[in-house]
C-alpha atoms as a PDB file:
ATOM      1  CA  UNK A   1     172.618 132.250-198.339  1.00  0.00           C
ATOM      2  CA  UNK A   2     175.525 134.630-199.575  1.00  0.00           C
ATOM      3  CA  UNK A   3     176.639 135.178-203.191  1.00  0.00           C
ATOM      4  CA  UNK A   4     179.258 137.196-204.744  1.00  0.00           C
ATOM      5  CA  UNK A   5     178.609 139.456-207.251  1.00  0.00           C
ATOM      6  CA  UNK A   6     181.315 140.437-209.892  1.00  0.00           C
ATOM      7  CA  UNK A   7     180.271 144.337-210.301  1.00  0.00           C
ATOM      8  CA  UNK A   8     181.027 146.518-213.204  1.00  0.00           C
ATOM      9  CA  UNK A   9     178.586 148.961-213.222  1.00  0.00           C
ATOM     10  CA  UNK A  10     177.083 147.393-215.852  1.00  0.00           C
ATOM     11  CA  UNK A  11     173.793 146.519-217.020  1.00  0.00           C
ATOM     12  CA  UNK A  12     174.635 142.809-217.265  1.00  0.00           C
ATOM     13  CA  UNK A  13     176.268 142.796-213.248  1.00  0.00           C
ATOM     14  CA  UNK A  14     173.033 145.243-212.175  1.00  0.00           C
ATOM     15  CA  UNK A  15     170.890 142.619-213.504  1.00  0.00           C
ATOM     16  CA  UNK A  16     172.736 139.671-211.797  1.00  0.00           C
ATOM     17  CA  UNK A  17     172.947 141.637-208.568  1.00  0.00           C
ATOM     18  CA  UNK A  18     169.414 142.135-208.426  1.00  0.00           C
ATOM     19  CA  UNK A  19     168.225 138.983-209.418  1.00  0.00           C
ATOM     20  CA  UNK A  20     170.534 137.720-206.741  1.00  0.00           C
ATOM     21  CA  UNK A  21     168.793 139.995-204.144  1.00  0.00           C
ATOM     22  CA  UNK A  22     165.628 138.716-205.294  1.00  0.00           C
ATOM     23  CA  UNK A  23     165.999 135.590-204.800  1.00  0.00           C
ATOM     24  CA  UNK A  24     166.976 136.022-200.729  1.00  0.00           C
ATOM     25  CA  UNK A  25     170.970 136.327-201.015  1.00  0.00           C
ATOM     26  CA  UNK A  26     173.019 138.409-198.772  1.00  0.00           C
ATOM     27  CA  UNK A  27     174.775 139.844-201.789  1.00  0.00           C
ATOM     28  CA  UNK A  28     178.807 141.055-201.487  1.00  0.00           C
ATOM     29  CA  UNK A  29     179.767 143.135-204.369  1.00  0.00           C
ATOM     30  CA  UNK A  30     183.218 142.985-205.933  1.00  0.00           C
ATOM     31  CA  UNK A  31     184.582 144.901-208.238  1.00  0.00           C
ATOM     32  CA  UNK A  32     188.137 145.648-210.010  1.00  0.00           C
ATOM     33  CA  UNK A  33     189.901 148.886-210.839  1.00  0.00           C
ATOM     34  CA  UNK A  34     192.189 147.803-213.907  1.00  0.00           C
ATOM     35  CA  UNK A  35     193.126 151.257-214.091  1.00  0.00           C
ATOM     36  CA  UNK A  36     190.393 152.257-216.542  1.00  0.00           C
ATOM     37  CA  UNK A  37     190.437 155.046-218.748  1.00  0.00           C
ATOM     38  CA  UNK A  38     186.590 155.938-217.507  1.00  0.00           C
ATOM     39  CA  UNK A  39     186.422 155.806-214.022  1.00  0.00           C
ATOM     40  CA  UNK A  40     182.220 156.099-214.851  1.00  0.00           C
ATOM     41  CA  UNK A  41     182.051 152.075-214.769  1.00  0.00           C
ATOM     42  CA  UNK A  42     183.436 151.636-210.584  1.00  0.00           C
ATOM     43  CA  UNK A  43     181.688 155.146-209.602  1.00  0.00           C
ATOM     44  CA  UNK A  44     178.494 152.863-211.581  1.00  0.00           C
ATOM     45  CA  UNK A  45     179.426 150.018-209.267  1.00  0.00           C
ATOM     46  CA  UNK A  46     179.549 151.701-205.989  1.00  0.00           C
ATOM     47  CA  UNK A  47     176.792 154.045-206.613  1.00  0.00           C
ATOM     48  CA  UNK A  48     174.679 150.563-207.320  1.00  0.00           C
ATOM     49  CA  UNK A  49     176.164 148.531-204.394  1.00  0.00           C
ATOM     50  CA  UNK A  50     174.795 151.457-202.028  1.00  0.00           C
ATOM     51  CA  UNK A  51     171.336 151.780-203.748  1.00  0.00           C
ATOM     52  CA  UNK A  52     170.740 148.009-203.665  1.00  0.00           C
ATOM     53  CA  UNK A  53     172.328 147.577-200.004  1.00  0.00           C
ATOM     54  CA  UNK A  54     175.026 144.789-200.590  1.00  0.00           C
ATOM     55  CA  UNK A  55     176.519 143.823-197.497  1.00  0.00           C
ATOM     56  CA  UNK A  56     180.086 145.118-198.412  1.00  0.00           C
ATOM     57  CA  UNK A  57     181.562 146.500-201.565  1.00  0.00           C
ATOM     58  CA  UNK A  58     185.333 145.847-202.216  1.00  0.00           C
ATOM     59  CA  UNK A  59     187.149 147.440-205.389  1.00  0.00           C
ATOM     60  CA  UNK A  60     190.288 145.051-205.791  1.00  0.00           C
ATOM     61  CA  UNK A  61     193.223 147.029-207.554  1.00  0.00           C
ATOM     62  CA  UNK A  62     195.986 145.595-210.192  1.00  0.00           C
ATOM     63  CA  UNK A  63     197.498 147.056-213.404  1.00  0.00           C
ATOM     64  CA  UNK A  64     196.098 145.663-216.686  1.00  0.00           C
ATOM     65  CA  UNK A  65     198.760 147.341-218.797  1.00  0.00           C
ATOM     66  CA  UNK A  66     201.163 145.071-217.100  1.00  0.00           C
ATOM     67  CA  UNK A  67     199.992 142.518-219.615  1.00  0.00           C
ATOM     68  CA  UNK A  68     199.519 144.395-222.664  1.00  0.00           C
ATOM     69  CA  UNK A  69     197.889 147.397-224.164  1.00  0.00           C
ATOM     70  CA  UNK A  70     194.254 148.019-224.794  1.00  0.00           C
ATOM     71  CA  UNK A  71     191.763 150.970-225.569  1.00  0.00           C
ATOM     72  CA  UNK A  72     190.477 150.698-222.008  1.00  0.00           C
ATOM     73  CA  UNK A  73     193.491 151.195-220.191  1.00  0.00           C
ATOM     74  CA  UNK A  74     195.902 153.357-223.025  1.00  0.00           C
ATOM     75  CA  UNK A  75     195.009 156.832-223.927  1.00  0.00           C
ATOM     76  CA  UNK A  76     197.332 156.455-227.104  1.00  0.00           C
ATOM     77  CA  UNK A  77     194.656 153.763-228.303  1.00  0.00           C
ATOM     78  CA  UNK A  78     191.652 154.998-230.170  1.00  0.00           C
ATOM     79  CA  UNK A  79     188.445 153.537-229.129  1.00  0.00           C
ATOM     80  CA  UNK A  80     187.087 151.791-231.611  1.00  0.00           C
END
């Protein structure tokens, strides 16, 4: 069986991944690069996706602040 796991780096998507390798998936890892101010949360995700052997890890790429502004993505914004 295959499953695809939605990777931030995170302890919630670590969890999932691993339960998913657990239980006998071929695990794919995606994650998504919404131009972050921390870059710590993909470098997480691949670092993870190479410990836990996914099959493949893609990073898919797109602009958040073409939708709006947010602390995540705007260095102007303070972090709450």
């Amino acid at each position: 069986m295959k499953a695809v796991i939605l990777l931030s780096g995170g302890l919630d998507s670590s969890t999932v991944l691993y339960q998913a390798l657990a239980d006998g998936f071929d695990c794919y890892a995606l994650s998504f690069d919404y131009q972050q101010r921390h870059r710590r949360e993909l470098e997480a995700a691949a670092d993870l996706a190479k410990v836990a052997g996914v099959k493949e890890h893609q990073v898919v790429s797109f602009d958040l602040r073409l939708w709006g502004g947010s602390a995540l993505t705007d260095a102007t914004i303070e972090l709450p």
